[in-house]
Every structure is written in C-alpha cells, then in structure tokens.
Protein backbone atom coordinates (compact mmCIF):
# COMPACT_ATOMS: atom_id res chain seq x y z
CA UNK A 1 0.00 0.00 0.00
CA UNK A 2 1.03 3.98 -1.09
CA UNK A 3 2.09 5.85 1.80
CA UNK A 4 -0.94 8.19 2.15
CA UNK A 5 -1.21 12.00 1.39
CA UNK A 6 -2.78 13.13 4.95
CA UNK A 7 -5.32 16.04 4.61
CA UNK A 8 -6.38 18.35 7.20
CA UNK A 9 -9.95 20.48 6.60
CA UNK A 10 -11.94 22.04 9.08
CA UNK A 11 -15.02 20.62 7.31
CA UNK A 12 -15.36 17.55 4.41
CA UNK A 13 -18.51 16.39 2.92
CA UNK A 14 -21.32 15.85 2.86
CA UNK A 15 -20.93 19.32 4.83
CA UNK A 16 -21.33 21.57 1.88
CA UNK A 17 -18.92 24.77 1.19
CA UNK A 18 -15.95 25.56 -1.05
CA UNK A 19 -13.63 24.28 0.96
CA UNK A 20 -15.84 20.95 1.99
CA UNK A 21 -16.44 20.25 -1.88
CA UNK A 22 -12.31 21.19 -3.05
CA UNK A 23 -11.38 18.54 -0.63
CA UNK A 24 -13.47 16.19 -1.58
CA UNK A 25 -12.47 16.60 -5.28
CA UNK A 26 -8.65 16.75 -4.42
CA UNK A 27 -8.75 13.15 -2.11
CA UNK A 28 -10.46 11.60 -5.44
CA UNK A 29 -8.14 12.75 -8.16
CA UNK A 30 -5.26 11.85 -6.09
CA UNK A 31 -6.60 8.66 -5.51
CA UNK A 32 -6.89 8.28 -9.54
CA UNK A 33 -3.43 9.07 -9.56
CA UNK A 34 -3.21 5.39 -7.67
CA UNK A 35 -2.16 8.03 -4.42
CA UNK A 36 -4.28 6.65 -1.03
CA UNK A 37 -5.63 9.80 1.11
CA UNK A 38 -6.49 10.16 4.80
CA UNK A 39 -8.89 13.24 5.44
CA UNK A 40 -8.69 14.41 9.08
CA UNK A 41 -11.53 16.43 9.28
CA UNK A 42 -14.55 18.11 12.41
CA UNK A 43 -16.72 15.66 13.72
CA UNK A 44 -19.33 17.63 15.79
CA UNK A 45 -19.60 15.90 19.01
CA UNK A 46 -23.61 16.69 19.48
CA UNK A 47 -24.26 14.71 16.42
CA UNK A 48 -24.24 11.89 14.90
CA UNK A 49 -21.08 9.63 13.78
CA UNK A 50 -19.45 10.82 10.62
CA UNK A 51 -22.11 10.22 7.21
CA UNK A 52 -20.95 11.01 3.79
CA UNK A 53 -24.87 11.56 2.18
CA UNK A 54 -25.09 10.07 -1.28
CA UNK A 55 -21.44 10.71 -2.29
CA UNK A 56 -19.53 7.67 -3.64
CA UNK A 57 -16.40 7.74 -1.64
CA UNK A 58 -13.30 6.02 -3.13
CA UNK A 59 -11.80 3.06 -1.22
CA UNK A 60 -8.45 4.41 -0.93
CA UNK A 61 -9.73 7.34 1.07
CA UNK A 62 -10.10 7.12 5.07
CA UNK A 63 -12.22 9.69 7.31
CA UNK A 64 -10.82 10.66 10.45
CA UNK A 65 -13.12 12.64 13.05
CA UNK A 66 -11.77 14.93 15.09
CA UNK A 67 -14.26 15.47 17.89
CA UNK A 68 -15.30 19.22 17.80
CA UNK A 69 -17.75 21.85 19.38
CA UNK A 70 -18.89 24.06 16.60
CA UNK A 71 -19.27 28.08 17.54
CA UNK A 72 -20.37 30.97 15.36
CA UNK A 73 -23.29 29.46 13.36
CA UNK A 74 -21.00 26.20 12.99
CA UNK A 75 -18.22 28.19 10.96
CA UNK A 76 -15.93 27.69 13.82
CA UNK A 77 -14.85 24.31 15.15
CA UNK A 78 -12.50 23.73 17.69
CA UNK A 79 -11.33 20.29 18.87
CA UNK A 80 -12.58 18.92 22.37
CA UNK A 81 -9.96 16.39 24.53
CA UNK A 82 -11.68 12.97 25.13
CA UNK A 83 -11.01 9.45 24.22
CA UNK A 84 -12.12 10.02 20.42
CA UNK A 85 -9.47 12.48 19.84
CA UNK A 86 -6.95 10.43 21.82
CA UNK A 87 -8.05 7.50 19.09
CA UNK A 88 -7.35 9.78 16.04
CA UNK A 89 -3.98 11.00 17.24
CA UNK A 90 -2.67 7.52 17.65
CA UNK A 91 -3.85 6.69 14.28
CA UNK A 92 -2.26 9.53 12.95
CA UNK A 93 1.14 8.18 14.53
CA UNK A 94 0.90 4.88 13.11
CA UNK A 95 0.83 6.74 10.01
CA UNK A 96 3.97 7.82 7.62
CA UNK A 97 2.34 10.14 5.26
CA UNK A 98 3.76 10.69 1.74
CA UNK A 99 2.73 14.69 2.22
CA UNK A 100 0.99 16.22 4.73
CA UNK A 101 -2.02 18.74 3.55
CA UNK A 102 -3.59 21.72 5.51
CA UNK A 103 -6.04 23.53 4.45
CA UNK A 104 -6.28 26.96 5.92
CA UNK A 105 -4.52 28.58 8.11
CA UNK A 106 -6.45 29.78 11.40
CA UNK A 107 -8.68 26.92 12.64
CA UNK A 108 -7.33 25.14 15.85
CA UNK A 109 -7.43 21.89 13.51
CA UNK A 110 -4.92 23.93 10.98
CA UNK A 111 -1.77 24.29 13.88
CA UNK A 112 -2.28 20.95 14.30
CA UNK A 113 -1.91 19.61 10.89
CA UNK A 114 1.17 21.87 10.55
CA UNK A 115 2.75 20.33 14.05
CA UNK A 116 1.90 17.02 12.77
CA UNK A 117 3.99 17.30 9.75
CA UNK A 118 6.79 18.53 11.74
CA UNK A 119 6.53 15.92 13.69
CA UNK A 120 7.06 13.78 10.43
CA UNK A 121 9.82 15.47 9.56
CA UNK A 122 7.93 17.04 6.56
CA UNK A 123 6.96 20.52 5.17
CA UNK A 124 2.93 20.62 5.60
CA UNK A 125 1.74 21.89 2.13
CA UNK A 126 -0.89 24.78 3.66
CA UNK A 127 -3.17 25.70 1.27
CA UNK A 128 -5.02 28.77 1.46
CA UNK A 129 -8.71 29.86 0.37
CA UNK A 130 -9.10 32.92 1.14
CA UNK A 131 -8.32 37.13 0.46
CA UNK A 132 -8.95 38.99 3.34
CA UNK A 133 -10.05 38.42 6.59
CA UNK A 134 -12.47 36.27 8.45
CA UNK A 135 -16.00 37.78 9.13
CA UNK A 136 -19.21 37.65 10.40
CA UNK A 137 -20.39 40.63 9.87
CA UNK A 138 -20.48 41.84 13.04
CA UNK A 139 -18.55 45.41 13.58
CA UNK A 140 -17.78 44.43 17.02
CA UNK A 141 -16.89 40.69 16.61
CA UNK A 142 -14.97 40.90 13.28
CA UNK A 143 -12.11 43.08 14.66
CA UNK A 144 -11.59 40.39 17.77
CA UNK A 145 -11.77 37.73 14.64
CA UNK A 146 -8.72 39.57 12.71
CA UNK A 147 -6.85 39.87 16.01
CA UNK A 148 -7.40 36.43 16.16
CA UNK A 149 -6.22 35.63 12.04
CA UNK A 150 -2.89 37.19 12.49
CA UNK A 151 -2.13 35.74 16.13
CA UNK A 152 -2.44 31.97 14.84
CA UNK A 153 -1.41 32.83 11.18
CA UNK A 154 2.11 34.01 12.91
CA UNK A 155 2.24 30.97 15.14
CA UNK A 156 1.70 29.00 11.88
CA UNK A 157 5.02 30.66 10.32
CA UNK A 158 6.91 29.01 13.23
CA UNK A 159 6.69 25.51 11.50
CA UNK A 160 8.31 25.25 7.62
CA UNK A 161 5.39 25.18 5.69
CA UNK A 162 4.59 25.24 1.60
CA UNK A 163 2.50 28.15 1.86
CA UNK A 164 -0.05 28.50 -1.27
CA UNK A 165 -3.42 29.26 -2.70
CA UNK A 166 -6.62 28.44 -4.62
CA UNK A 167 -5.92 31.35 -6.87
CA UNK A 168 -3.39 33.94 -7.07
CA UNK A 169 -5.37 37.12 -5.51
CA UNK A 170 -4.90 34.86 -2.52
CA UNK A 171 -1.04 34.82 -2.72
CA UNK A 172 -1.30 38.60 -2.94
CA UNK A 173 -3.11 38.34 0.54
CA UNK A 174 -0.80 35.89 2.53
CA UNK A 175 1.97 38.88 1.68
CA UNK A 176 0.36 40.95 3.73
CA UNK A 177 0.94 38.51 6.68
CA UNK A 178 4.85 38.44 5.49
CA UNK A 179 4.00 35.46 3.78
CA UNK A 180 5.61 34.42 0.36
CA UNK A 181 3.06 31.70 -1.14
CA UNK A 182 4.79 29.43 -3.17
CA UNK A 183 2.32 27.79 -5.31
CA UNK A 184 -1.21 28.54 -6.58
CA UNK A 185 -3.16 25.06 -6.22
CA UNK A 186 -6.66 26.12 -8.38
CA UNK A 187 -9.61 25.12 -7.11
CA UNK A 188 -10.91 23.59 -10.18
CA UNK A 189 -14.12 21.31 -11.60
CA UNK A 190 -14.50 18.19 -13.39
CA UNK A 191 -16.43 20.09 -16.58
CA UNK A 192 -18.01 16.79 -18.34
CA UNK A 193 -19.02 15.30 -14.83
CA UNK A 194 -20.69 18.27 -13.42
CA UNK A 195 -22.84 18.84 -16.60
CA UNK A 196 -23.41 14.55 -16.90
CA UNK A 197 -24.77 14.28 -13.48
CA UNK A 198 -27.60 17.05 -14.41
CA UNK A 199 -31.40 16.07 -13.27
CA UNK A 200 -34.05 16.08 -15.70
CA UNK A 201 -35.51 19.27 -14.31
CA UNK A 202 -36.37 21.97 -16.72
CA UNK A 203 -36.69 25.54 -14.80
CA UNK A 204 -38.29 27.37 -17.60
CA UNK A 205 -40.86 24.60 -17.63
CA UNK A 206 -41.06 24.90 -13.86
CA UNK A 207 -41.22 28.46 -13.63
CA UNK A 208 -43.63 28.88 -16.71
CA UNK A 209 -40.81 31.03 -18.66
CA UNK A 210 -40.84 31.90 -22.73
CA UNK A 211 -38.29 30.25 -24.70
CA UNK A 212 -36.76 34.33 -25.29
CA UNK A 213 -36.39 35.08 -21.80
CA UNK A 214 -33.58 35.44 -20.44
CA UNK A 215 -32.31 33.77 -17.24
CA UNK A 216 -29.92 35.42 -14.55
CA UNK A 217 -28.99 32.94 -12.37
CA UNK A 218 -27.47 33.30 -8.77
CA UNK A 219 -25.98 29.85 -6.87
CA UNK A 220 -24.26 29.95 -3.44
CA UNK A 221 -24.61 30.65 -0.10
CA UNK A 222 -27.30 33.14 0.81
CA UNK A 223 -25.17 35.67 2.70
CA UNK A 224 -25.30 39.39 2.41
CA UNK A 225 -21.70 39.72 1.26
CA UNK A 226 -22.57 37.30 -1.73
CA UNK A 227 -24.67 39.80 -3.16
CA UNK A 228 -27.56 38.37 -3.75
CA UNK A 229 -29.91 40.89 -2.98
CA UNK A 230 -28.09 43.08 -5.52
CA UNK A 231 -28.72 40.97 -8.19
CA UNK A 232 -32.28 41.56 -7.34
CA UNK A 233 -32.45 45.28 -6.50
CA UNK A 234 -30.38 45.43 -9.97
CA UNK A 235 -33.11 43.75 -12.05
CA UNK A 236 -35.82 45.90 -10.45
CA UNK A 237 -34.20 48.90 -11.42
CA UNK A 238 -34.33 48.25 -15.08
CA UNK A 239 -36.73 49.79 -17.63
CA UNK A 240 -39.60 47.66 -17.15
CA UNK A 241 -39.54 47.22 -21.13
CA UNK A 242 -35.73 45.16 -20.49
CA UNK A 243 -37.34 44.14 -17.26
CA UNK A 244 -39.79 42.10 -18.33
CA UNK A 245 -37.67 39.84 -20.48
CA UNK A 246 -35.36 38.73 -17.28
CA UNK A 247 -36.15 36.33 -14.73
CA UNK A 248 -33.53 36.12 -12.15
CA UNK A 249 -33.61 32.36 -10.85
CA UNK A 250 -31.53 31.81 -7.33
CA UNK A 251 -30.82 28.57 -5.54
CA UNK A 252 -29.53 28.68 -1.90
CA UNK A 253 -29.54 28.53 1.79
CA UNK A 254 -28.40 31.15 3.90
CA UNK A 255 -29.40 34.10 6.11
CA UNK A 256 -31.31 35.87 2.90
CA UNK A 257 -33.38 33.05 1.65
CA UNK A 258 -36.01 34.99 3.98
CA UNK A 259 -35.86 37.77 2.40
CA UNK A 260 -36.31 35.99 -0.95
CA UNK A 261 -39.21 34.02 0.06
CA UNK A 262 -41.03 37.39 0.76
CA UNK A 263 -40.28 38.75 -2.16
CA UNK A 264 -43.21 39.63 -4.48
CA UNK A 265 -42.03 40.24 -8.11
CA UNK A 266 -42.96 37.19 -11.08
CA UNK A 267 -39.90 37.88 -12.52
CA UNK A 268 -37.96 37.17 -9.12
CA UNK A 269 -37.85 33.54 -8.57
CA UNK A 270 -36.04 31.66 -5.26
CA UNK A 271 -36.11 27.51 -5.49
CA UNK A 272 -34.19 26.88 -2.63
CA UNK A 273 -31.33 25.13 -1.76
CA UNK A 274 -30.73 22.62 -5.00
CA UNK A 275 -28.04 19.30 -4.70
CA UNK A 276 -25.54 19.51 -7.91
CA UNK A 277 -27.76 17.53 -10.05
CA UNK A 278 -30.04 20.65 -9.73
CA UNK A 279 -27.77 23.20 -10.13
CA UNK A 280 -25.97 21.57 -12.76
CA UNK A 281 -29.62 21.51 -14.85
CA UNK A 282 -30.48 24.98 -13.17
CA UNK A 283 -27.13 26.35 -15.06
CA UNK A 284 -27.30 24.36 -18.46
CA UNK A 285 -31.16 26.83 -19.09
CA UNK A 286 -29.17 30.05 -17.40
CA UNK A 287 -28.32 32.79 -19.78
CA UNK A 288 -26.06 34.98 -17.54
CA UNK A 289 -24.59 33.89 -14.01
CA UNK A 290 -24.37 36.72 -11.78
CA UNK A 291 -22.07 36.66 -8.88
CA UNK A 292 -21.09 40.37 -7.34
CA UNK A 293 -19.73 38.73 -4.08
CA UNK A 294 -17.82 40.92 -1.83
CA UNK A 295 -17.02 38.14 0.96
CA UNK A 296 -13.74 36.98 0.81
CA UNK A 297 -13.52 33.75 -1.93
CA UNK A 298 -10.67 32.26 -2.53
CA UNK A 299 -11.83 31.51 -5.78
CA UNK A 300 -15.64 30.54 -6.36
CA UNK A 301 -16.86 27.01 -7.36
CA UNK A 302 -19.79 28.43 -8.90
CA UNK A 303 -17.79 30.71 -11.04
CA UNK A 304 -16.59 27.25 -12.48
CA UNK A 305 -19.88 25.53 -12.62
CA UNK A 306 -21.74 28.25 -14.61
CA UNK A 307 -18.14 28.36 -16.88
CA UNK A 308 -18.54 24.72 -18.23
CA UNK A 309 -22.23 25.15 -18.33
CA UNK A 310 -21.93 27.62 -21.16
CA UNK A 311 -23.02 30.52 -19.49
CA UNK A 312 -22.34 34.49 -19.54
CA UNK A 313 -20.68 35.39 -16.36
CA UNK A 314 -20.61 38.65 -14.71
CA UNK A 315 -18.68 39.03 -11.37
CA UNK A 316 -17.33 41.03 -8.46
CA UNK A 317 -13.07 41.20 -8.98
CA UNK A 318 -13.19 38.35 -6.14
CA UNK A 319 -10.74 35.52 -5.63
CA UNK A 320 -10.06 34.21 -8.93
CA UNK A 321 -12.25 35.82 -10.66
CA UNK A 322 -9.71 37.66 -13.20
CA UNK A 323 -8.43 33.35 -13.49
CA UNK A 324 -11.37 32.77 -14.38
CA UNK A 325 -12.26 35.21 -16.86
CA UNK A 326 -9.39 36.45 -18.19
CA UNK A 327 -10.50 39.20 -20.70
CA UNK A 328 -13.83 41.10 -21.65
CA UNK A 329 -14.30 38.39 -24.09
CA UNK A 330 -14.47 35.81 -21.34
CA UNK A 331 -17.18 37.40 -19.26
CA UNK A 332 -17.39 40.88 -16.77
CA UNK A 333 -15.26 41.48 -14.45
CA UNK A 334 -17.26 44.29 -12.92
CA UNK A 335 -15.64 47.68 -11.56
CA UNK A 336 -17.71 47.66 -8.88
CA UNK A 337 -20.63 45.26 -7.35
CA UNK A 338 -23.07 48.08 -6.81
CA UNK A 339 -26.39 47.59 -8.59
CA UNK A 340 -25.47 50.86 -11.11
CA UNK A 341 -22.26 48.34 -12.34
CA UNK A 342 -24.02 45.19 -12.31
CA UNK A 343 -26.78 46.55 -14.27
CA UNK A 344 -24.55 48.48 -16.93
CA UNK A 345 -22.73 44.75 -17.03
CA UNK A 346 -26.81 43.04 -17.58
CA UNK A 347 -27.32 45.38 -20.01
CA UNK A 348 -24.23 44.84 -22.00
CA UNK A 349 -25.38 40.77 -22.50
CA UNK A 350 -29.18 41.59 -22.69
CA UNK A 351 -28.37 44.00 -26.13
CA UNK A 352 -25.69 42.28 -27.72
CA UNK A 353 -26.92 38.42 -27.66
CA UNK A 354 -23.86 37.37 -29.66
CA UNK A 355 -21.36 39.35 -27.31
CA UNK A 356 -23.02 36.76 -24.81
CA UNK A 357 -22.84 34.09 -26.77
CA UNK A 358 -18.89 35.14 -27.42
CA UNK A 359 -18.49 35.27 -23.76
CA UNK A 360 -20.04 32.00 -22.60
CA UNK A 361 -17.82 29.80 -25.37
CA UNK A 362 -14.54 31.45 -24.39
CA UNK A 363 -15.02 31.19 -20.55
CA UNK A 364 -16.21 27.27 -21.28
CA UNK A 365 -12.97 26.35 -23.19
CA UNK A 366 -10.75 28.26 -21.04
CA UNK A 367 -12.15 26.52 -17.39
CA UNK A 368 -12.08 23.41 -19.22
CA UNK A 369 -8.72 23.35 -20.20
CA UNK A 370 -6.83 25.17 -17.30
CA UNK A 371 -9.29 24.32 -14.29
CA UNK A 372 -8.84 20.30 -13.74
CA UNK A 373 -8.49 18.54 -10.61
CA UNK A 374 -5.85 16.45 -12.03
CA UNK A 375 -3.59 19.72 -12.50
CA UNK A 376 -4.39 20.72 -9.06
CA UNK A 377 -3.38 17.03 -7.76
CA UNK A 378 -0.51 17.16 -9.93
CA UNK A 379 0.43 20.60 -8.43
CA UNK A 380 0.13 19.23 -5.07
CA UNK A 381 2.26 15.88 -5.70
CA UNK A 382 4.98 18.37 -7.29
CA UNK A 383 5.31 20.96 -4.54
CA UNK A 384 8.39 20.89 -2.54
C-alpha cells in the first residue's frame, strides 16, 4: 500500500462549502493518480457519527473525526480532549504520510496539521482559500476575529510550511501577513461530470418562462456579502420594457433566503437550496450567471460551474475571478458590485446576444482546459 497523502480540513462532505467540496475533489483525483488519502476532518460531538450523504467515496480514502464543538453558526470548530481524539492522534502516529495537507490557516485543527507534519519530519503543504479576513459581519466581533487571524497565522510561520493558494489574488493576501506563497493550487471542476450528473428538471418549464427570456442565475450561499440581494435590487431597477424579459432564478440557503421568500415580483424567482444535479440543470437553461460577491472567496466554485455550463458570467473582482475570466471576451469582471455596475454589465449581454454568446464559449474552453483537478493534484504531488 502507497504511503498516504494526509489532509487536514476544518469541514469535508457531505458538509457543503468551497472548501468541503475542493477537498473532496482533491482526495479523489489523487486517488486516480493510484495516491491513497487520509482526510482528518470536524466531527461535531452533538451529532451523529461521521455520514458522507449520497457521495460515492473512493476506497483508498479514510475519514478521520476529530471530535469538535462548533461556535459561530458552525463556521468555527475547535477540537474537544476525550477518548475520540486520543483514538485519532494515535492513528495519525501509526501513520507515515507521503505529504501532509492543511487547508487553511487559522482553525485550531490547521496548527495541528502543521505540528503534525513537523513531527514527520515534513513541510505541511498549507493551502489557502481565502483574500482577506475572516467575518461575520459583526462590527464588534470581526475586529476580535482579525486579532485572532494574524495571532495563529504568525504561530503558523513558526513551523516550515509550503505556503499556497486556490488562486493567485490569494497569494497577494498571505503577503500581507509576510507570507511568500509558493504555489497557486486552483480550485478547479471536473467540466463533463458536473454537466453529466444534471437532473431532468427543466426551470423554464417549472417556472412557466418563454423560450426568449432570459435567465440570470445566482448559486451559493445566501449571505449578504454574496450579493444576492443586488442581483435583485439590480433587475428591479431596469426599464420595465428590459425588465420584463429577465427572470432572475436563485438557488440557496443562507441568512437571505427569507428575504427571498417574501419577495413579491414574477420575474424574481427563489427555489431553494438545489443538490448539484439541480444546479448543474439549473445552469445548463441560465443565460447569464451573476455573482457580485464581496465576501472573501478564494476563488468561487460556482464561477466554475456556470463556466462549463456555457453561461455568460458577470462578477465582483473576487478571488479568482480575473483566473477565471481572463478578458472582456471571457465574461465581466465588474468595476464595482453596486447595482449601477451590475446593471450596466446586464445590459451589455441583454443588447448584444452574440457578445453573450462570445463570452459563454470562451469562458467554457478556457475553465475546461486550465481548471482540472488532475492539475491541481498534480500541483500538489509536485510541490516541494
């Protein structure tokens, strides 16, 4: 048996997120690269044992649990001293890991992938995925939260890491902690399995829309920093002669899904939180994906999903976003995310249906070929 690439993540699947669902992708194409993984990961010790949904789970890849308490909404989980975390760190011993991977930098469960590797003798490959600080949006709390960043990000620099990120507006943001990242590690999508696994759902069907109108689609989290409610005020604001050929179409979970759900406007239309079957089919009808996030991405699966689905993409300058679309024939890369930008930015695809035809081919071809897990496995295998 392969000595095993040992990952550490706050959270894994079937936990969803960006980071949950990179993971997750990383352990498998390592594992087709005939690599075995071991994913030490939060097990919240108020629930139930450790459940990976209806994900298919390759056999070279191990779960560990590391028994946590969960604080601020469960985006904060820090490791709790019984006899299940005495079990994990003796498994961990027993093991001698081929490379040891961390994946952030501030969680408790970070330090102690980093200390680990030392431990090993190794350099823990830390990967980033993130450009500016941790928040909650709370003016009080988020100052005691950046306090908190650079405290544990400069105990971190104590151990020899491989410092790197999911895209390279991240590197930019680990100098500012007198960090020099070494390596960009992409988050990335498998194009032709994302778009296989679509359900048979038709939203135009669903939503009783005209072949000719146009769909502006938002996926994520629900969180005001996503800019979700943007999108919306955005569309409202347009003539009502433009108006009434859009249909903005969003699928999430989150602190705004309430106000979405009391929304009245027929051409405003919230279906929830959708699995990837969903979203996948969701994306494949969407004419433009709108995304003016201001939270801090590393660099936004759904930027990636709505690429290989063939869709116009306009977005915030987030994480990754200038990756992803390179060049105004790729997509928008807006100024600003106000709604005065994002509708200048609607208007420019609703008017010029070729320009967004342009747009969606380019950004498909170029995700496609630079975007693959096995280049970001490959990356990871290589770094030194």
């Amino acid at each position: 048996m392969t000595r095993p690439y040992v990952i550490f993540c706050p959270f894994f699947v079937p936990h969803l997120g960006g980071v949950e669902i990179y993971n997750f992708n990383l352990a498998k194409a390592l594992v087709n690269k005939g690599e075995s993984v071991v994913v030490v990961t939060s097990q919240d010790i108020k629930g139930p044992s450790r459940a990976t949904g209806d994900l298919e789970m390759p056999e070279s890849l191990t779960i560990l649990g590391m028994p946590s308490r969960f604080f601020l909404n469960d985006r904060f989980p820090l490791p709790v001293r019984n006899s299940q975390r005495k079990k994990v760190l003796e498994e961990l011993a027993s093991i001698h890991p081929e490379k040891v991977v961390v994946n952030t930098r501030y969680y408790p469960l970070s330090l102690l992938g980093m200390r680990y590797a030392a431990e090993k003798g190794q350099r823990a490959v830390v990967i980033d995925h993130s450009t500016s600080y941790l928040t909650v949006s709370n003016p009080l709390l988020d100052p005691v939260l950046n306090l908190y960043e650079r405290l544990v990000t400069n105990k971190g620099r104590r151990y020899d890491n491989i410092y790197g990120c999911v895209s390279k507006q991240g590197c930019e943001w680990l100098r500012s902690f007198g960090i020099a990242a070494e390596r960009v590690f992409h988050n990335a999508i498998n194009g032709a399995e994302f778009t296989k696994q679509a359900s048979s759902r038709s939203f135009r069907q669903e939503l009783a829309l005209a072949s000719d109108d146009l769909i502006v689609a938002f996926t994520g989290r629900l969180l005001k920093e996503k800019g979700v409610l943007r999108v919306v005020s955005a569309i409202e604001g347009l003539p009502s002669t433009v108006q009434k050929r859009l249909h903005v179409v969003v699928a999430g979970d989150g602190p705004e899904a309430s106000t979405l759900k009391r929304h009245d406007n027929p051409h405003i239309h919230y279906v929830g939180s959708l699995n990837r079957g969903d979203i996948a089919a969701l994306l494949l009808e969407t004419d433009v994906f709108c995304f003016p996030s201001t939270y801090p991405e590393g660099l936004p699966t759904s930027l990636l999903e709505a690429a290989v689905c063939h869709t116009a993409i306009i977005t915030s300058n987030c994480g990754g976003a200038r990756e992803v679309v390179p060049s105004s024939d790729c997509g928008i890369v807006l100024e600003s995310a106000d709604t005065a930008h994002i509708q200048k930015a609607v208007m420019a695809f609703v008017s010029n249906p070729s320009y967004r035809q342009t747009c969606a081919t380019n950004v498909r071809a170029h995700v496609l070929k630079n975007f693959t897990w096995d280049l970001t496995a490959q990356a990871i295998i290589d770094a030194r």
